[in-house]
C-alpha atoms as a PDB file:
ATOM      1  CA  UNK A   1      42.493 -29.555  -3.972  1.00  0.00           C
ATOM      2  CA  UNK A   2      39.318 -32.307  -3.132  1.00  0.00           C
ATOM      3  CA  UNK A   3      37.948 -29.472  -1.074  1.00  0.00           C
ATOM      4  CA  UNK A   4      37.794 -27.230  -4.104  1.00  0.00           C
ATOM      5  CA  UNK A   5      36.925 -30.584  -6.226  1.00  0.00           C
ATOM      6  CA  UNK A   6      33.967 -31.461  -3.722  1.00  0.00           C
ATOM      7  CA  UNK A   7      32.663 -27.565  -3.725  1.00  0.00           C
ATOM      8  CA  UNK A   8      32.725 -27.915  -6.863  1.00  0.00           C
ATOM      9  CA  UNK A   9      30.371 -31.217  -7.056  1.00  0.00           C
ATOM     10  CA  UNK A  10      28.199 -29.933  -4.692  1.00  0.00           C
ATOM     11  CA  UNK A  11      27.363 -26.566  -6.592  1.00  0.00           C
ATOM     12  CA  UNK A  12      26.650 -28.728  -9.990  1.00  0.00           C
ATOM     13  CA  UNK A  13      24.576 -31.206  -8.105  1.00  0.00           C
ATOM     14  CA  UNK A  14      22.521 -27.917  -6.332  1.00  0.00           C
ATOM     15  CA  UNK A  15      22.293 -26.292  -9.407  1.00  0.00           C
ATOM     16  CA  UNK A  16      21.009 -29.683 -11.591  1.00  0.00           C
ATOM     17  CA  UNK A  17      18.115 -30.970  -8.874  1.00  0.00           C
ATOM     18  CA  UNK A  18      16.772 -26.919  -8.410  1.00  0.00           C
ATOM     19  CA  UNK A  19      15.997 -27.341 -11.938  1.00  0.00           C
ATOM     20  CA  UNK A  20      14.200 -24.039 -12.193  1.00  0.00           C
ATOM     21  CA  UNK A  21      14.448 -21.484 -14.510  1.00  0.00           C
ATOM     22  CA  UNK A  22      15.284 -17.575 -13.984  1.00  0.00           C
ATOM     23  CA  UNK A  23      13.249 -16.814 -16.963  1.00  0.00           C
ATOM     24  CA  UNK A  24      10.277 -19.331 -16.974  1.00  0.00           C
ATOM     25  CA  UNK A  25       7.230 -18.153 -19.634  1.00  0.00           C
ATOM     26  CA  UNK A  26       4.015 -18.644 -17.754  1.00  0.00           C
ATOM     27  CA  UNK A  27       0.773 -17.962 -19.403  1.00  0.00           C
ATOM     28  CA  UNK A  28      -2.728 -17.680 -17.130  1.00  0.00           C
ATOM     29  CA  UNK A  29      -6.254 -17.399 -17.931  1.00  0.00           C
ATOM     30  CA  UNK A  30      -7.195 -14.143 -15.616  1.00  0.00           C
ATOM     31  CA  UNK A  31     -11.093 -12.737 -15.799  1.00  0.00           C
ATOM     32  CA  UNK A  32     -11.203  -9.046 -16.656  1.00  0.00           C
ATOM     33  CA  UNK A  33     -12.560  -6.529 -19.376  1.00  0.00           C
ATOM     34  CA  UNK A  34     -11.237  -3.499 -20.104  1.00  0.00           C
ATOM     35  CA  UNK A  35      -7.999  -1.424 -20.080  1.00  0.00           C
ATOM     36  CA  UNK A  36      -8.694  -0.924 -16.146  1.00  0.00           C
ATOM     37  CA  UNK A  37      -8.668  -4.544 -15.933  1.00  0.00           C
ATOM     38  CA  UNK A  38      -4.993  -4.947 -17.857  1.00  0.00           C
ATOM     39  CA  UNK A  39      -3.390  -1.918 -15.387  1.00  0.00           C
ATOM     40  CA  UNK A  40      -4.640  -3.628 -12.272  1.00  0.00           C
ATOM     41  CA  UNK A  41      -3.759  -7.074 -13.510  1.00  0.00           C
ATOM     42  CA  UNK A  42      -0.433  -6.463 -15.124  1.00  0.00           C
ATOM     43  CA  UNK A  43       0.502  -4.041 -11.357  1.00  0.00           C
ATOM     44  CA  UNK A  44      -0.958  -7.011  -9.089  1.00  0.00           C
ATOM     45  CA  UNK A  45       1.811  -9.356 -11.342  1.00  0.00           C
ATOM     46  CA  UNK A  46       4.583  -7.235 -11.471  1.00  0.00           C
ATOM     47  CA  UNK A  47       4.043  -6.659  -7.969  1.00  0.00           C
ATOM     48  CA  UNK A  48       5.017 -10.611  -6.615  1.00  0.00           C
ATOM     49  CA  UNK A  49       8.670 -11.065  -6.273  1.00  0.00           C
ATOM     50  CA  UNK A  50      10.359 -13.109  -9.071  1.00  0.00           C
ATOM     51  CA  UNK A  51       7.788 -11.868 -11.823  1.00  0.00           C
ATOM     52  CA  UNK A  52       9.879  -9.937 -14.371  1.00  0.00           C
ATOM     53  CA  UNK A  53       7.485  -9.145 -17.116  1.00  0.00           C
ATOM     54  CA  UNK A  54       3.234  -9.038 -17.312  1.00  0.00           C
ATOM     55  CA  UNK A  55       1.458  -8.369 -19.824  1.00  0.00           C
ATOM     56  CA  UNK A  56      -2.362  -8.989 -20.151  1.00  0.00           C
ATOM     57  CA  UNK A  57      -4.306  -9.537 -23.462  1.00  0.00           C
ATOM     58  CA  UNK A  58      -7.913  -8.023 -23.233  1.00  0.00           C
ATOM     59  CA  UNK A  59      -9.173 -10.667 -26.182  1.00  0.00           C
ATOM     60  CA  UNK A  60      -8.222 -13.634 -24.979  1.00  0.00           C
ATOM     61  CA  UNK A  61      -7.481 -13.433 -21.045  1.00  0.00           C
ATOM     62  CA  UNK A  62      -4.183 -14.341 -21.272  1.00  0.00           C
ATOM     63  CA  UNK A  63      -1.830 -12.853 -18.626  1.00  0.00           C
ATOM     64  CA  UNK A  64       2.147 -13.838 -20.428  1.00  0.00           C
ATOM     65  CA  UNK A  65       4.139 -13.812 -17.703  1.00  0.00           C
ATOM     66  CA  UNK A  66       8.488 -14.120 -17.528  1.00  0.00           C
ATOM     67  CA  UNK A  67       9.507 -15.460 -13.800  1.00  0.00           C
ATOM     68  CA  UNK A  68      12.078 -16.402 -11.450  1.00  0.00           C
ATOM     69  CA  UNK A  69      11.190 -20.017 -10.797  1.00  0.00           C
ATOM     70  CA  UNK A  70      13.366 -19.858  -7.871  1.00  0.00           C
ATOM     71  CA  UNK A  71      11.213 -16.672  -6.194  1.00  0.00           C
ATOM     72  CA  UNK A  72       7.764 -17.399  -7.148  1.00  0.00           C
ATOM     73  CA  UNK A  73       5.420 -20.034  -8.476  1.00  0.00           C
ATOM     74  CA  UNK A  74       1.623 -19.692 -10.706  1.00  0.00           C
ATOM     75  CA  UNK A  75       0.132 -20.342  -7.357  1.00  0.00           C
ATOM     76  CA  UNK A  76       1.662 -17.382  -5.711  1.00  0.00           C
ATOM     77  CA  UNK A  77       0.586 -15.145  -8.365  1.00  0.00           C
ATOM     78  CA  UNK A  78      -2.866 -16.393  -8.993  1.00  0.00           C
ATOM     79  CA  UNK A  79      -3.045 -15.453  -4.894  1.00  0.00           C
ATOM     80  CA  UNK A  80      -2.197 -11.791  -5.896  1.00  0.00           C
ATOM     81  CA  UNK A  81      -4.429 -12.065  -8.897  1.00  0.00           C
ATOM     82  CA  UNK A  82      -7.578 -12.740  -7.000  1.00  0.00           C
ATOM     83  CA  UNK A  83      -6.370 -10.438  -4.380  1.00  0.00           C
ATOM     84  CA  UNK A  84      -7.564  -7.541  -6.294  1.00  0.00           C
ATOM     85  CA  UNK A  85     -10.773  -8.842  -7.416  1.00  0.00           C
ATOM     86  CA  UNK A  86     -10.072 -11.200 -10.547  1.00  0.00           C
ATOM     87  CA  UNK A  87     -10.436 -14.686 -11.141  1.00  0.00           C
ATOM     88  CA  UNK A  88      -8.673 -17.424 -12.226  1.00  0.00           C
ATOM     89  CA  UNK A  89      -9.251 -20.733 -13.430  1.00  0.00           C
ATOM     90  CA  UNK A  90      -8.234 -22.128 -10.167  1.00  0.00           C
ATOM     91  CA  UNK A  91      -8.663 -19.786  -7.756  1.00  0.00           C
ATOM     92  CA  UNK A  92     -11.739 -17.202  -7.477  1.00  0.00           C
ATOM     93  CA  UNK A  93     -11.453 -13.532  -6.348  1.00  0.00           C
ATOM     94  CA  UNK A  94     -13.856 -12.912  -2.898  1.00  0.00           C
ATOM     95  CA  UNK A  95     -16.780 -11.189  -2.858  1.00  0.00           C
ATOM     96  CA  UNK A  96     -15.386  -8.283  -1.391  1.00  0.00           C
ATOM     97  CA  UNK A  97     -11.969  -7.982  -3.639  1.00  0.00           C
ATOM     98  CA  UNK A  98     -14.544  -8.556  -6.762  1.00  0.00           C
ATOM     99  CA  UNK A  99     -16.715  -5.432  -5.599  1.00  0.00           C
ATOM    100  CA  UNK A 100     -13.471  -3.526  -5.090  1.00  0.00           C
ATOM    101  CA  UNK A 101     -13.237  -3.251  -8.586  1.00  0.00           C
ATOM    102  CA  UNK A 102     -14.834  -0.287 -10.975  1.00  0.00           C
ATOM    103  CA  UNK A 103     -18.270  -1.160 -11.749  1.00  0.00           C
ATOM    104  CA  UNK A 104     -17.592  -1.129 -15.875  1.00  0.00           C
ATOM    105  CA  UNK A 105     -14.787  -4.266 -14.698  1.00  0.00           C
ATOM    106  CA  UNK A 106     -17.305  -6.367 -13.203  1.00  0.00           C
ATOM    107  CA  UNK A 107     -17.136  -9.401 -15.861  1.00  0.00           C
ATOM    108  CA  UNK A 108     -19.068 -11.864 -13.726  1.00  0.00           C
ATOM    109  CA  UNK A 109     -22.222 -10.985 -14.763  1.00  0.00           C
ATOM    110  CA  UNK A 110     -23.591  -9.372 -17.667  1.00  0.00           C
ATOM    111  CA  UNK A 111     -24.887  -6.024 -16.825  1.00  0.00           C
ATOM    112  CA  UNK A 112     -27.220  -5.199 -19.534  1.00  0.00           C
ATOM    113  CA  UNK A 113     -30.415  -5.904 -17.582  1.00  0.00           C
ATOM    114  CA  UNK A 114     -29.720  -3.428 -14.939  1.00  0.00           C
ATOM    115  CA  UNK A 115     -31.920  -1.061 -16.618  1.00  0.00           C
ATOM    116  CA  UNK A 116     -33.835   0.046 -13.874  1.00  0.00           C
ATOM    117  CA  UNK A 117     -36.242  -3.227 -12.381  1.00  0.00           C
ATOM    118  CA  UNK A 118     -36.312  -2.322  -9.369  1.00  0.00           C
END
């Protein structure tokens, strides 16, 4: 009986100082334009373990996230995030992952004065 008692303990304590959540609403400011943007986006997301839902707003940048706190973290996401090509407010996407996007998702820089000074 104080084995089953002291299991017991131990699983309450383990659960209480793992505080974490298995459906944690996360919200992150991601760069992007266009419905492109959202697909690639809400995929890179859905694609880290422990994210269970995605969704990006075009308007306002905001990436609404559900995840396992217990599989994944904001930083680990943000990683996949810049990973194919778009920036966060912490982290920023490389060069190379930027230009891998589709030239009408390039939101660095405006592109209106590309009109042929060459």
């Amino acid at each position: 009986m104080r084995k089953i008692v002291f299991a017991l303990s131990l699983a309450l304590l383990s659960t209480i100082s793992y505080a974490q959540d298995k459906n944690k609403k996360l919200t992150i400011d991601v760069d992007g334009k266009c419905d492109m943007c959202k697909t690639r986006i809400e995929k890179a997301a859905l694609g880290v373990k422990g994210v269970k839902y995605a969704m990006w707003d075009i308007p306002s940048h905001q990436l609404s996230l559900i995840v396992d706190e217990r599989k994944t973290n904001p930083m680990i996401i943000k990683k996949a995030l810049v990973e194919v090509g778009h920036d966060t407010k912490e982290l920023k996407a490389t060069e190379d992952a930027y230009n891998s996007v589709h030239p009408c998702c390039r939101y660095r820089e405006d592109n209106s004065d590309d009109s042929g000074h060459h």
